[in-house]
N, C-alpha and C. Protein backbone atom coordinates (compact mmCIF):
# COMPACT_ATOMS: atom_id res chain seq x y z
N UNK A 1 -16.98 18.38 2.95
CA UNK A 1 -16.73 17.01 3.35
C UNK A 1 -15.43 16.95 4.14
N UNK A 2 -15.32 16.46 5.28
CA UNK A 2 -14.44 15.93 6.12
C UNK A 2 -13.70 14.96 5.46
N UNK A 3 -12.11 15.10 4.84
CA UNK A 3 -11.97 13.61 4.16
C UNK A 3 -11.17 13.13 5.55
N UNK A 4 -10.78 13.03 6.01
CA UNK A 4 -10.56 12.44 7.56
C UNK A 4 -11.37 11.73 8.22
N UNK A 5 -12.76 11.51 7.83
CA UNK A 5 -14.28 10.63 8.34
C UNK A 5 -14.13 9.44 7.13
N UNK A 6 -13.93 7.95 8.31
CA UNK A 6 -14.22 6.81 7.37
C UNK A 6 -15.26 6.94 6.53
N UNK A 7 -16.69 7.33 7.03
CA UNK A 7 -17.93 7.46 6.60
C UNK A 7 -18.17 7.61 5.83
N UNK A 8 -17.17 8.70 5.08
CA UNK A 8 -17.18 9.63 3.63
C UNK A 8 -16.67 8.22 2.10
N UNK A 9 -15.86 7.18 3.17
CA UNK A 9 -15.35 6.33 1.92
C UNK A 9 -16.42 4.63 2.07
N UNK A 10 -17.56 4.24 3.15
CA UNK A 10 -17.96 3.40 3.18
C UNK A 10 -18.66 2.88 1.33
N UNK A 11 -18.72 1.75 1.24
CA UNK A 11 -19.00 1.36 0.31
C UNK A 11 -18.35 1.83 -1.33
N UNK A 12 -17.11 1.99 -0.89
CA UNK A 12 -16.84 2.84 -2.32
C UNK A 12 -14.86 1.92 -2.14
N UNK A 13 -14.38 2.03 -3.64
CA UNK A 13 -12.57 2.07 -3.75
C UNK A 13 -11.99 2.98 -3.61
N UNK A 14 -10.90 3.48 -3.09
CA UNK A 14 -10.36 4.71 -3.37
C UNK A 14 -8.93 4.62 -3.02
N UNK A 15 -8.12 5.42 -3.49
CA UNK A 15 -6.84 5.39 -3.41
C UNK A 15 -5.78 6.68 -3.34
N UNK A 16 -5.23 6.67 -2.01
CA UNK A 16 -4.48 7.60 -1.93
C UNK A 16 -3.20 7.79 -2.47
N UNK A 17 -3.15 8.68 -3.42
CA UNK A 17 -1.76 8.73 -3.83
C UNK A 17 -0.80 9.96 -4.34
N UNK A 18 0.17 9.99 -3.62
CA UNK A 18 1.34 11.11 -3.31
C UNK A 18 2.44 10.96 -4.14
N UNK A 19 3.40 11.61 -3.52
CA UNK A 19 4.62 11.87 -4.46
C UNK A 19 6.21 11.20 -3.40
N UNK A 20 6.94 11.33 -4.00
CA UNK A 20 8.26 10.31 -3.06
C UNK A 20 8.49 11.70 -1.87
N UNK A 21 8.99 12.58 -2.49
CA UNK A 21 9.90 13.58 -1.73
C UNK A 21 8.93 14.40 -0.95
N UNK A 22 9.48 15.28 -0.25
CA UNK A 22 9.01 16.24 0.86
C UNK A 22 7.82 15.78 1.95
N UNK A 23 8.21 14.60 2.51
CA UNK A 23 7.40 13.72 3.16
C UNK A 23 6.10 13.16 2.62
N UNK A 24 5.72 13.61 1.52
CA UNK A 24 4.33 13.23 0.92
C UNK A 24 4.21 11.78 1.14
N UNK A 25 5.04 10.57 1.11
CA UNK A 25 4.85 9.32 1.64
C UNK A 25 4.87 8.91 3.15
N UNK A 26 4.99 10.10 3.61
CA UNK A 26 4.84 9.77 5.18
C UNK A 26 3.37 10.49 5.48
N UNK A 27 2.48 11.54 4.98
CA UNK A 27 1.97 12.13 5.05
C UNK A 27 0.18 11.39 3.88
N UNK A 28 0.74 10.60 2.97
CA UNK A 28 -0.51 9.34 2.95
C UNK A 28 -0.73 8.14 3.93
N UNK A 29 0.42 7.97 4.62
CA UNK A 29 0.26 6.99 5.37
C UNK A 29 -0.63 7.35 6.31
N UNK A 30 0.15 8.80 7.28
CA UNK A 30 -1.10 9.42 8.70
C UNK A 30 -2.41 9.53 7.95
N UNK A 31 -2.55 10.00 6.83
CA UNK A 31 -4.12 10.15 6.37
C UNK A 31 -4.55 8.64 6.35
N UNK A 32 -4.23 7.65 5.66
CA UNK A 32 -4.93 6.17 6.03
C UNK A 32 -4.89 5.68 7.37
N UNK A 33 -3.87 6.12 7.97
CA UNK A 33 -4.02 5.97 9.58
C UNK A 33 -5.15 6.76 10.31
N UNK A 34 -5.39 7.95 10.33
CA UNK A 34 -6.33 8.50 10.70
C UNK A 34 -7.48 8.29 10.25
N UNK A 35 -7.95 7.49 8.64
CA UNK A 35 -9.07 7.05 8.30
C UNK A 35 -8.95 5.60 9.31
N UNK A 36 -8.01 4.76 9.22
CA UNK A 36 -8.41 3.36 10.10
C UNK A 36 -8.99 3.56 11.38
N UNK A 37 -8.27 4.91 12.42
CA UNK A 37 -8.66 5.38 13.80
C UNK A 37 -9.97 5.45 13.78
N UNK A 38 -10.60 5.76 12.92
CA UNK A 38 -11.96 7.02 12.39
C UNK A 38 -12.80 5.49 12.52
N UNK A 39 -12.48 4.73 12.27
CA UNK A 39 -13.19 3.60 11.37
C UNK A 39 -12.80 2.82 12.89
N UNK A 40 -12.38 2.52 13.55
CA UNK A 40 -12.46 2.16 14.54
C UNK A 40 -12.87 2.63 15.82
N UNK A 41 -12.84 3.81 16.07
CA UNK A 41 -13.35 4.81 17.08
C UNK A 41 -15.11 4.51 16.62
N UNK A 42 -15.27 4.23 15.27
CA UNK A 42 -16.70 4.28 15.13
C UNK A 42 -17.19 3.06 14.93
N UNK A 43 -16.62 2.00 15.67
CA UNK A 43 -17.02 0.34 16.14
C UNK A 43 -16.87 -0.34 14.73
N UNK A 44 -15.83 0.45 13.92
CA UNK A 44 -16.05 -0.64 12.43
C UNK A 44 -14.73 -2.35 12.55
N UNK A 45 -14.15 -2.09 13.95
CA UNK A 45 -12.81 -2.36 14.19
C UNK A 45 -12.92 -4.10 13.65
N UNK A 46 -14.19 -5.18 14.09
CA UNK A 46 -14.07 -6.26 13.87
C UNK A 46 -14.41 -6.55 12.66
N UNK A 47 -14.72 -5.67 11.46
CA UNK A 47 -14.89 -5.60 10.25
C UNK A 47 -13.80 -5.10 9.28
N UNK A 48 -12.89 -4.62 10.13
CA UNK A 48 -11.45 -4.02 9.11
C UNK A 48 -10.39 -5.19 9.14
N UNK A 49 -9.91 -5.70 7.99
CA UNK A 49 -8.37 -5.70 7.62
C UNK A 49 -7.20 -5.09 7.22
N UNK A 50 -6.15 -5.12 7.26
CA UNK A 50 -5.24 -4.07 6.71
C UNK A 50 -4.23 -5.01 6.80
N UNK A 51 -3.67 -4.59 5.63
CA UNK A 51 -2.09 -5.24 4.97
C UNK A 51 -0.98 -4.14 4.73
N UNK A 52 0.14 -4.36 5.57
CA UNK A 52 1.38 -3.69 5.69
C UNK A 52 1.71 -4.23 4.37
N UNK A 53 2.15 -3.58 3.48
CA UNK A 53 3.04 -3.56 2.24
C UNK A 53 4.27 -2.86 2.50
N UNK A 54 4.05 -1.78 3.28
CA UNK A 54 5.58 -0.99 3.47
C UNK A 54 6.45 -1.66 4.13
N UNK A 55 7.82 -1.56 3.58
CA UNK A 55 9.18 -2.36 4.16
C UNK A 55 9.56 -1.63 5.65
N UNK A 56 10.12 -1.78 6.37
CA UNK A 56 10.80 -1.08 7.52
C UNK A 56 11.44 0.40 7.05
N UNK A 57 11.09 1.47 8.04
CA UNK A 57 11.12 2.80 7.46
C UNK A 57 12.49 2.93 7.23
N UNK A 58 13.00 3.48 6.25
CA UNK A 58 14.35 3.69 5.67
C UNK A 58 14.53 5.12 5.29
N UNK A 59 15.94 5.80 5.57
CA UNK A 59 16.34 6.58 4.91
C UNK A 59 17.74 6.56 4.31
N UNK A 60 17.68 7.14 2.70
CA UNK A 60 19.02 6.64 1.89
C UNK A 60 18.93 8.14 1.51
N UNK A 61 20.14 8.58 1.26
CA UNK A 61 20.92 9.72 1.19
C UNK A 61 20.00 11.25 1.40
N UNK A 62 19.57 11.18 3.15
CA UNK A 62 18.86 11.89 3.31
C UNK A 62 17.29 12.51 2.85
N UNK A 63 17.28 11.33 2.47
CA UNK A 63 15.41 11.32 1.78
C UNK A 63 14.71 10.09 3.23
N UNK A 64 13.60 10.94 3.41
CA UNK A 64 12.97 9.58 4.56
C UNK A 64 11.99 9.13 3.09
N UNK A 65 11.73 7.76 3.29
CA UNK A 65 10.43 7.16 2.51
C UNK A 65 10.08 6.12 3.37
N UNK A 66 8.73 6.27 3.36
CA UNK A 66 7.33 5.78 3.69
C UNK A 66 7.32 5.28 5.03
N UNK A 67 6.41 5.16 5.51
CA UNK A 67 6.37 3.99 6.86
C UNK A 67 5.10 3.46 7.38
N UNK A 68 5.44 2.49 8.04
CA UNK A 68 4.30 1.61 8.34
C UNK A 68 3.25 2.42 9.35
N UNK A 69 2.23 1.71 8.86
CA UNK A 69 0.97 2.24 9.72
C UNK A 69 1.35 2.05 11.35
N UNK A 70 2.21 1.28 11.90
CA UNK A 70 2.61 0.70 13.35
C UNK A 70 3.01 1.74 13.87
N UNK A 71 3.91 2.87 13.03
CA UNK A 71 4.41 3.93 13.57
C UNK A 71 2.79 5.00 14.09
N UNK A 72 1.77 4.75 13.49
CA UNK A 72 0.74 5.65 14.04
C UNK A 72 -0.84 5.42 14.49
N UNK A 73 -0.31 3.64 14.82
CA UNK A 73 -1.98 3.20 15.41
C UNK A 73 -1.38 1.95 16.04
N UNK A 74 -1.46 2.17 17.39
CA UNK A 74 -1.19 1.18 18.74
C UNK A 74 -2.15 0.25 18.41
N UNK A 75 -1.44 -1.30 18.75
CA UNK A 75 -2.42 -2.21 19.05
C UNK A 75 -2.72 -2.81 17.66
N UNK A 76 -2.41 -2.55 16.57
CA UNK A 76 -2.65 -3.39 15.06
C UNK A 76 -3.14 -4.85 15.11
N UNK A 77 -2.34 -5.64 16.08
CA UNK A 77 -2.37 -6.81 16.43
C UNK A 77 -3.77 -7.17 16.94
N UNK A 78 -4.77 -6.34 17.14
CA UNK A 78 -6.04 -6.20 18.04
C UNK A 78 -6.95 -6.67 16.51
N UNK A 79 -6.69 -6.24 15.39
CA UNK A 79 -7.41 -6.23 14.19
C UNK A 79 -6.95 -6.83 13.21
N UNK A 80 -7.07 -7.62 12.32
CA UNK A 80 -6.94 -8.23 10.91
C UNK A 80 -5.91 -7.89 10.71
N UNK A 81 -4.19 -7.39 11.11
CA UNK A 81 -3.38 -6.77 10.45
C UNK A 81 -2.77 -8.43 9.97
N UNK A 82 -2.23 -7.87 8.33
CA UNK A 82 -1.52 -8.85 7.71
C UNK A 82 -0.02 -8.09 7.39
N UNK A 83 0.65 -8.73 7.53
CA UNK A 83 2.03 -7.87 7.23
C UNK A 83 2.74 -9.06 6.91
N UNK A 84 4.02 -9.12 5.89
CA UNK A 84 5.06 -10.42 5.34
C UNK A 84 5.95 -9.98 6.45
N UNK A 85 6.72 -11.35 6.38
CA UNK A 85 7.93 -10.91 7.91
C UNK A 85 9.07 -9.86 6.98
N UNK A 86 9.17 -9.77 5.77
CA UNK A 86 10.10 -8.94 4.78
C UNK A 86 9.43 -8.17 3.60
N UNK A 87 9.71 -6.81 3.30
CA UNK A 87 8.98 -6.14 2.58
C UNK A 87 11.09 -5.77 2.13
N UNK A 88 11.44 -5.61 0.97
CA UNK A 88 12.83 -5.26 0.08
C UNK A 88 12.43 -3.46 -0.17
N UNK A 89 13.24 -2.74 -0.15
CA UNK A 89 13.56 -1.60 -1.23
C UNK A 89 14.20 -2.45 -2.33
N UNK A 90 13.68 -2.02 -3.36
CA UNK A 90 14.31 -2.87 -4.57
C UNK A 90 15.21 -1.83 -5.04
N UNK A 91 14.38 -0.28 -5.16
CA UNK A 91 15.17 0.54 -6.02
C UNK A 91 16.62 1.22 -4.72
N UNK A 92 16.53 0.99 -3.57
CA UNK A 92 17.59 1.27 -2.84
C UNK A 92 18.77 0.43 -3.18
N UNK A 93 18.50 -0.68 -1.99
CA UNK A 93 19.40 -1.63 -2.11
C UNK A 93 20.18 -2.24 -2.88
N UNK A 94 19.29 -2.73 -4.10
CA UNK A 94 19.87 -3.40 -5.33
C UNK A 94 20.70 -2.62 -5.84
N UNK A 95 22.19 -4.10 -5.84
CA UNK A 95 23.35 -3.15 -6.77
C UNK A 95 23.74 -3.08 -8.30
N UNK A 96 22.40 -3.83 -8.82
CA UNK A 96 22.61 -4.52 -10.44
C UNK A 96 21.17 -4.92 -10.49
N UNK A 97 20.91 -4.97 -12.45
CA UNK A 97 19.66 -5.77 -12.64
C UNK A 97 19.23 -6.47 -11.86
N UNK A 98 20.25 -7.90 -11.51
CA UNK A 98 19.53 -9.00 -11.24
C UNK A 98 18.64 -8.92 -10.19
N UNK A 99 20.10 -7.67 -9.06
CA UNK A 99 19.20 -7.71 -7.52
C UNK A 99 17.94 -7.15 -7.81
N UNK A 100 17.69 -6.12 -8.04
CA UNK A 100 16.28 -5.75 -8.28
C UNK A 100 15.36 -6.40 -8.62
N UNK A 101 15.69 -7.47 -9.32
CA UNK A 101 14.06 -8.12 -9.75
C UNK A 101 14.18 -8.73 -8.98
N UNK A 102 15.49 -9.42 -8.62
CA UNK A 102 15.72 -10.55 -7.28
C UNK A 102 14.33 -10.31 -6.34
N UNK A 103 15.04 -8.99 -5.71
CA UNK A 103 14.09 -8.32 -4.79
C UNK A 103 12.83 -7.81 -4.73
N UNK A 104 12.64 -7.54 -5.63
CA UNK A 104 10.94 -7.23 -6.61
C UNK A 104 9.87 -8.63 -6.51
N UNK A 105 10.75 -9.85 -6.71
CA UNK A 105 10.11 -10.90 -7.31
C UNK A 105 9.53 -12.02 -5.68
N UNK A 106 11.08 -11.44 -4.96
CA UNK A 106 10.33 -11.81 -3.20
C UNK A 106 9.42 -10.94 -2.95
N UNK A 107 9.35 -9.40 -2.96
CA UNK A 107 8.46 -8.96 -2.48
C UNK A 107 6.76 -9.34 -3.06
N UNK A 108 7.15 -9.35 -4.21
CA UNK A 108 5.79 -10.13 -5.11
C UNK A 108 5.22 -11.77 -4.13
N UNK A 109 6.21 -12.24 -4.21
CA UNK A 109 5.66 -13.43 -3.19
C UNK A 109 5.18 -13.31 -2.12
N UNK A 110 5.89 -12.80 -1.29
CA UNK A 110 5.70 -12.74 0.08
C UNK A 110 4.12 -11.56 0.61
N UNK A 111 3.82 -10.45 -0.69
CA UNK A 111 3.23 -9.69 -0.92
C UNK A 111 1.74 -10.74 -0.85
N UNK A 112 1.72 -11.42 -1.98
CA UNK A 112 0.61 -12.40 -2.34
C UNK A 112 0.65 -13.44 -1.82
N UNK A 113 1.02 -13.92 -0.76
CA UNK A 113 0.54 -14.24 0.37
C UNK A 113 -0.69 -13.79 1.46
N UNK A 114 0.08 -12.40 1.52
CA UNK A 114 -1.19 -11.21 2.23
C UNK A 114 -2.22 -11.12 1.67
N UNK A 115 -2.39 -10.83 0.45
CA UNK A 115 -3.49 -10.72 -0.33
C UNK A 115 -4.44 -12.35 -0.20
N UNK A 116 -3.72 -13.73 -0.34
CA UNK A 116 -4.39 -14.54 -0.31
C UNK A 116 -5.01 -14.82 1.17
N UNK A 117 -4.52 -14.10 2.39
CA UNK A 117 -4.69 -14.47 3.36
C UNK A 117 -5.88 -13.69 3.65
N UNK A 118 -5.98 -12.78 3.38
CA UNK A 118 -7.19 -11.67 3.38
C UNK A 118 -8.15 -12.89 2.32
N UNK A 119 -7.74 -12.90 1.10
CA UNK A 119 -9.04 -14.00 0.48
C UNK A 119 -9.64 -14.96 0.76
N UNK A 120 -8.95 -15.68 1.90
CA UNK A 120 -9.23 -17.05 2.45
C UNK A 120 -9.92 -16.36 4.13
N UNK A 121 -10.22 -14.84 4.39
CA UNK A 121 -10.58 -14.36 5.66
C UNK A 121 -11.49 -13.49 5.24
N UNK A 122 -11.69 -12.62 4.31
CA UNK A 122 -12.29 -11.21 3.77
C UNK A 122 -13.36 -10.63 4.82
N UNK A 123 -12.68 -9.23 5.36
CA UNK A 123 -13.92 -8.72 5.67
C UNK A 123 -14.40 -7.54 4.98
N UNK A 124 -15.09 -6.46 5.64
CA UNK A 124 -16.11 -5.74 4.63
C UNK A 124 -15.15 -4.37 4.51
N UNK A 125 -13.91 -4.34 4.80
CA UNK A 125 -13.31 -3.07 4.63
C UNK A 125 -11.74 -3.41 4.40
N UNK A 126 -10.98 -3.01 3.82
CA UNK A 126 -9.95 -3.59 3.56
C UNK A 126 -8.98 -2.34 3.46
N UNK A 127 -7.99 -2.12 4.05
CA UNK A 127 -6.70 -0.87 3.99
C UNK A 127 -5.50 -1.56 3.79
N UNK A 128 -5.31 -0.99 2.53
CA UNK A 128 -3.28 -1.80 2.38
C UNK A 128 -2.68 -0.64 2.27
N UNK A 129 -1.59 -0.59 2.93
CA UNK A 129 -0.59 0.61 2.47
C UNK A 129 0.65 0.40 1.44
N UNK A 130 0.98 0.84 1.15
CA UNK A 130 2.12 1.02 -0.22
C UNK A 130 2.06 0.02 -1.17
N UNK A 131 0.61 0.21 -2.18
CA UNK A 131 0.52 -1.00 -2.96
C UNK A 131 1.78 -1.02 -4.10
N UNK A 132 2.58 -0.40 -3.99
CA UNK A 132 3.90 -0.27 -5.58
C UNK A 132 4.78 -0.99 -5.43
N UNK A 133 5.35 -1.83 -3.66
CA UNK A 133 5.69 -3.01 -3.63
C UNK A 133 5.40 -4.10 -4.37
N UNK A 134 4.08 -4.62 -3.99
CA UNK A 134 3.05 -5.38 -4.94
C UNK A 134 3.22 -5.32 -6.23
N UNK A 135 3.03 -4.33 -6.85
CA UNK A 135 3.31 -4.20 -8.27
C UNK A 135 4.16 -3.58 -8.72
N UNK A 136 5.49 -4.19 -8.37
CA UNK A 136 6.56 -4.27 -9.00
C UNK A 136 6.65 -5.17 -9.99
N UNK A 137 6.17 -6.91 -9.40
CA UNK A 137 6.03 -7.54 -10.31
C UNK A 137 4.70 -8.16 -9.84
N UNK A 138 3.87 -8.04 -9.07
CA UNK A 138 2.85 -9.09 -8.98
C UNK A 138 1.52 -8.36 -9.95
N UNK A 139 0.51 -8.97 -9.85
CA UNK A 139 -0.59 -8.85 -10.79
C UNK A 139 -1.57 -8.49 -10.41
N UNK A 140 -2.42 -7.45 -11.96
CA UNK A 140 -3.06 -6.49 -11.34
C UNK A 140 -4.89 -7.80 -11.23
N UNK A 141 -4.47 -8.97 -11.22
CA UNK A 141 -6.02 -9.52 -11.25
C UNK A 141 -5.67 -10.09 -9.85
N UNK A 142 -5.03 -10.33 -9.02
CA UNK A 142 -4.79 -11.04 -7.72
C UNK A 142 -5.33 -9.81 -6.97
N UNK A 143 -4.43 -8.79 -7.55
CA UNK A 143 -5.33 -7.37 -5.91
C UNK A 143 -6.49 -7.25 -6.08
N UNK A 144 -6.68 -7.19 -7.84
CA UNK A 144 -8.33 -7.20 -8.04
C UNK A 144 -9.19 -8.05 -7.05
N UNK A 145 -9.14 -9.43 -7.26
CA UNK A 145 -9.39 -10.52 -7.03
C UNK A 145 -9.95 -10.35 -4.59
N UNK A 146 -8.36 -9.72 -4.43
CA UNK A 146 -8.78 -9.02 -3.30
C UNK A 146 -9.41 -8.05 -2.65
N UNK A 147 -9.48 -6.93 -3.73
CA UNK A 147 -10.23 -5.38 -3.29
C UNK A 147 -11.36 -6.10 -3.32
N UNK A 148 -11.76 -6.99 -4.46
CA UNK A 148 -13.48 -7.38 -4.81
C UNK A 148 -14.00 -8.18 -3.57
N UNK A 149 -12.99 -8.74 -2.74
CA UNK A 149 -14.14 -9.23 -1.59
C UNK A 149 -14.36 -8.50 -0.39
N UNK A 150 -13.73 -6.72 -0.52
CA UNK A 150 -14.20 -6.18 0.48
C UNK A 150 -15.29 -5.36 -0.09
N UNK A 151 -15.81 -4.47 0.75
CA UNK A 151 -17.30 -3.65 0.00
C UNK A 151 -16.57 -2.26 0.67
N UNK A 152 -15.45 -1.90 0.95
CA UNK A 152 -14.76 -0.58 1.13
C UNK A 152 -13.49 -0.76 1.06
N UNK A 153 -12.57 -0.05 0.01
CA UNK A 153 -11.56 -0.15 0.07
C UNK A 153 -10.24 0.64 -0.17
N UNK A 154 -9.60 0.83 0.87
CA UNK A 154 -8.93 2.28 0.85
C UNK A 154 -7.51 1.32 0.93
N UNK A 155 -6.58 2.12 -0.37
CA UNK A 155 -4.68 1.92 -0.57
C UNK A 155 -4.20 3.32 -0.57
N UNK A 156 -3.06 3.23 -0.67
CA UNK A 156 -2.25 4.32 -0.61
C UNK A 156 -1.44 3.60 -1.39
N UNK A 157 -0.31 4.44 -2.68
CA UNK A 157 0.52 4.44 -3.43
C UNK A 157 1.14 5.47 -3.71
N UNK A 158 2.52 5.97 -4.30
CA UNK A 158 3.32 6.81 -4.86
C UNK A 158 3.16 6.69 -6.08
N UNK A 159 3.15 7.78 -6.60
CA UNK A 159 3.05 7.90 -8.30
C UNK A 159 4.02 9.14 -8.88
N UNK A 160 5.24 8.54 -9.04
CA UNK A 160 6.09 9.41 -9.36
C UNK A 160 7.24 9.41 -10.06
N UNK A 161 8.30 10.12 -10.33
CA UNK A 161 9.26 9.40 -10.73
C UNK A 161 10.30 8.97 -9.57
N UNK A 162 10.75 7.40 -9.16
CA UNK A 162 11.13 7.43 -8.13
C UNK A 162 12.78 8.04 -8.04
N UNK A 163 13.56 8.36 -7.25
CA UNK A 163 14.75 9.28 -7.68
C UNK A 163 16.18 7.95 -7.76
N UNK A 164 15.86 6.78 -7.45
CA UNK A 164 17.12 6.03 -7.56
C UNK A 164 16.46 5.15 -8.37
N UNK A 165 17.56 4.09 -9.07
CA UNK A 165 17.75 3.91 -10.17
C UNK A 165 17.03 2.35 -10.24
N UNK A 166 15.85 1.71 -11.35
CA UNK A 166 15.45 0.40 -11.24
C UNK A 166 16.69 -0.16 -11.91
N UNK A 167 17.49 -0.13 -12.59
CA UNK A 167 18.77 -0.50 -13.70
C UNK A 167 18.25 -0.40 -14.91
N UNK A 168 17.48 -0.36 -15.00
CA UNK A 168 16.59 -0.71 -16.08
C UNK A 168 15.67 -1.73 -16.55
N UNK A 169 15.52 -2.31 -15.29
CA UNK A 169 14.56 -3.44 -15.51
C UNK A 169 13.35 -3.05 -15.93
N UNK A 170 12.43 -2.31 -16.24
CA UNK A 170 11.31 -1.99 -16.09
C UNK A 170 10.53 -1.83 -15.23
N UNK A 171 10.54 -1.89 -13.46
CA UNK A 171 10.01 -1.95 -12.49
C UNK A 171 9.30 -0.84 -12.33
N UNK A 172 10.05 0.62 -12.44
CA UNK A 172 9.27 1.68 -12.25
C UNK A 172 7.84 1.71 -13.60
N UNK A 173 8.88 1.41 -14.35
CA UNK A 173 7.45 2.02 -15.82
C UNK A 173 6.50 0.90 -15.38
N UNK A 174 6.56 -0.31 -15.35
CA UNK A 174 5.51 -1.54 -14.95
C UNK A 174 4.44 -0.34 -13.59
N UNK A 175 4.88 -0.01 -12.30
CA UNK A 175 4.51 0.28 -11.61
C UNK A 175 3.67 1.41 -11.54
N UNK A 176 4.30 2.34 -12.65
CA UNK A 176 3.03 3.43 -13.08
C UNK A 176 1.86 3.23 -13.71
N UNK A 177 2.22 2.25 -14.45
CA UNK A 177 1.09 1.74 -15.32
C UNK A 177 -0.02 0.78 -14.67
N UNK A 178 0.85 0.23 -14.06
CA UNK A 178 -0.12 -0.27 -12.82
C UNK A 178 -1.49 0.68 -12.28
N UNK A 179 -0.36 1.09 -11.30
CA UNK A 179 -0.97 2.67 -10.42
C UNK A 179 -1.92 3.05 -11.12
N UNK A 180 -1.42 3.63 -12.67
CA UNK A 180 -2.58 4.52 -13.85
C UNK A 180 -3.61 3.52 -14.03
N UNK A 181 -3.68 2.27 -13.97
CA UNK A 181 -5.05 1.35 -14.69
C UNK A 181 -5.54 1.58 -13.08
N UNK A 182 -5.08 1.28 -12.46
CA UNK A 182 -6.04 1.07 -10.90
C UNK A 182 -7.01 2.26 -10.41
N UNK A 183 -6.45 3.46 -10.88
CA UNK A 183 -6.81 4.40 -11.16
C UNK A 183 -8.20 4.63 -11.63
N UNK A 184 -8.45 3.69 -12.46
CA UNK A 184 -9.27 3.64 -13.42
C UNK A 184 -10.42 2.95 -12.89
N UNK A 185 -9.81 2.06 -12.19
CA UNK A 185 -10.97 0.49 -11.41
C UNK A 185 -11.59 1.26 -10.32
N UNK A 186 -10.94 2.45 -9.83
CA UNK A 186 -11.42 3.13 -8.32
C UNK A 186 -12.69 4.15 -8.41
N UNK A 187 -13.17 4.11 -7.36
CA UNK A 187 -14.03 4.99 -7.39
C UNK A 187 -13.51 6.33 -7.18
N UNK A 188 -12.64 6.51 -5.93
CA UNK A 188 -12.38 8.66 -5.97
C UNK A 188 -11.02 7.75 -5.62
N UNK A 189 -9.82 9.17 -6.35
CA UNK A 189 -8.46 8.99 -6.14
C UNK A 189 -7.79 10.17 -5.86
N UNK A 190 -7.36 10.21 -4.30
CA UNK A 190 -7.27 11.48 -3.60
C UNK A 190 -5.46 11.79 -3.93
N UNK A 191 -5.60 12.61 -4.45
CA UNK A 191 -3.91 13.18 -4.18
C UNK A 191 -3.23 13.93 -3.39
N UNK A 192 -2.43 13.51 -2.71
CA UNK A 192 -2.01 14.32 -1.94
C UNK A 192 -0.37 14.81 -2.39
């Protein structure tokens, strides 16, 4: 099997998910990028949505993490793309508890927005990238609520330990557990 052929994931959930370091979050993204190309090269283009979850590409003390699909498919604007005008690093930026959830709790908003905007539009294929924004603090029955009105649906997530610090809010442990139940709801969960 070609996993690089949309074809291989029509009618099915699935979820790509990597590790923080040695580009592995830059390296799920080109694979969902190259599945969206695939899926558009093969006329699926007025049937796809896709939701930017990833924040603006950042690097903090010489680690790159993640980046948007924009960096590797011209023209987004041509197709269903949903993106918030602000996506936070919570675990970067924030210099204390508060900021972190501060920042967790916008991205949750601004996050479920996208998701409702896709619900109030739904088409038959749906690609979000970096769902661990999302569930930092938002809920696992709203994405539900969204994967269920497409009939193909491909995310990408990190599942790891992330290397800077939540304070201790619970954000990371919330977010694995997340990740691990979704896990569960999917049909194939590719690791990279």
């Amino acid at each position: 099997m070609n996993e690089n052929r949309f074809d291989n994931y029509t009618g099915k959930n699935t979820l790509i998910v990597g590790g923080i370091l040695n580009d592995n979050s830059i390296n799920r993204t080109i694979f969902l990028a190259n599945l969206i190309k695939d899926a558009i090269d093969n006329d699926y283009g007025n049937r796809i949505s896709i939701i930017e979850m990833c924040p603006d590409k950042t690097s903090f003390k010489n680690v790159k993490f993640a980046a948007q699909l924009s960096e590797y498919i011209d023209n987004l604007d041509e197709f269903n793309y949903i993106k918030p005008e602000l996506v936070h690093w919570p675990r970067i930026y924030a210099n204390n508890p508060k900021d972190a959830i501060k920042l967790s709790v916008e991205n949750s908003r601004n996050l479920i927005e996208c998701l409702d905007k896709y619900r109030k539009r739904p088409t038959k294929i749906l690609f979000i990238n970096e769902l661990n924004f999302y569930l930092h603090m938002g809920t696992m029955h709203w994405l539900m609520k969204a994967i269920d009105k497409s009939t193909s649906f491909i995310g990408t997530c990190f599942r790891s330990k992330f290397p800077y610090s939540d304070y201790n809010t619970g954000i990371s442990r919330r977010e694995r557990r997340l990740i691990d139940k979704l896990t569960h709801k999917v049909d194939n969960v590719i690791t990279l």
